[in-house]
Protein backbone atom coordinates (compact mmCIF):
# COMPACT_ATOMS: atom_id res chain seq x y z
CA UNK A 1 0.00 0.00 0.00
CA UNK A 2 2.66 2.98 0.53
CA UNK A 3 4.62 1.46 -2.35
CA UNK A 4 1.41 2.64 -4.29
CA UNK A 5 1.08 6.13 -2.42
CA UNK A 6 4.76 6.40 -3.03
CA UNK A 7 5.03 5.93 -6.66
CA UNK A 8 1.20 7.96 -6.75
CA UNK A 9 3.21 10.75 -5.47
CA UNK A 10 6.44 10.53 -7.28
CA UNK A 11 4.17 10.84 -10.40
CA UNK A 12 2.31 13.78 -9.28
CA UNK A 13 5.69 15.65 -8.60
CA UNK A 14 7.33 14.76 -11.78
CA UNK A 15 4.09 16.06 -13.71
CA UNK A 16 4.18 19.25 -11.31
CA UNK A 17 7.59 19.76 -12.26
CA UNK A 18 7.22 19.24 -16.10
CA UNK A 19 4.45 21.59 -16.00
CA UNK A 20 6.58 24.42 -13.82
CA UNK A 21 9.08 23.62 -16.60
CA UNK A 22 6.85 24.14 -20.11
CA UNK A 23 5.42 27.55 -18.05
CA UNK A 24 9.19 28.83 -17.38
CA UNK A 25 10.18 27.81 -20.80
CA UNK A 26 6.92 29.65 -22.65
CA UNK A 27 7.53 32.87 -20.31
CA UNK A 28 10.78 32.46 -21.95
CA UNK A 29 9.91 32.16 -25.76
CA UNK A 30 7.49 35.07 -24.98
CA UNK A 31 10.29 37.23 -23.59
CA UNK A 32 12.48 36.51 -26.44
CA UNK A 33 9.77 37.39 -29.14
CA UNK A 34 9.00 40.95 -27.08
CA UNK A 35 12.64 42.10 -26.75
CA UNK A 36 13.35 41.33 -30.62
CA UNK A 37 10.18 43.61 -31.21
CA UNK A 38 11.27 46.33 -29.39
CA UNK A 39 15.34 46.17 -30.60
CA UNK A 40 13.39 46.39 -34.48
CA UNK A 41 11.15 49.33 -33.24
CA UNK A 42 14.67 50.70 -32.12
CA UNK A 43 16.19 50.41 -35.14
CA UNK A 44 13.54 52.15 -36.83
């Protein structure tokens, strides 16, 4: 029985993390895209 809760919550973490992970990585890719934006607006 806690071999079962054990691996139940060893999943739940790894899928918390992976999710924390795609969130920090899109924040990312959004940054990126907005700072290229404003260095064109710059140049023009």
């Amino acid at each position: 029985m806690w071999v079962l809760l054990k691996d139940f919550l060893l999943v739940s973490m790894g899928m918390g993390i992976g999710v924390v992970l795609m969130c920090i990585l899109n924040v990312g890719k959004e940054a990126d895209c907005e700072m290229k934006q404003l260095k064109e607006s710059e140049d023009n």
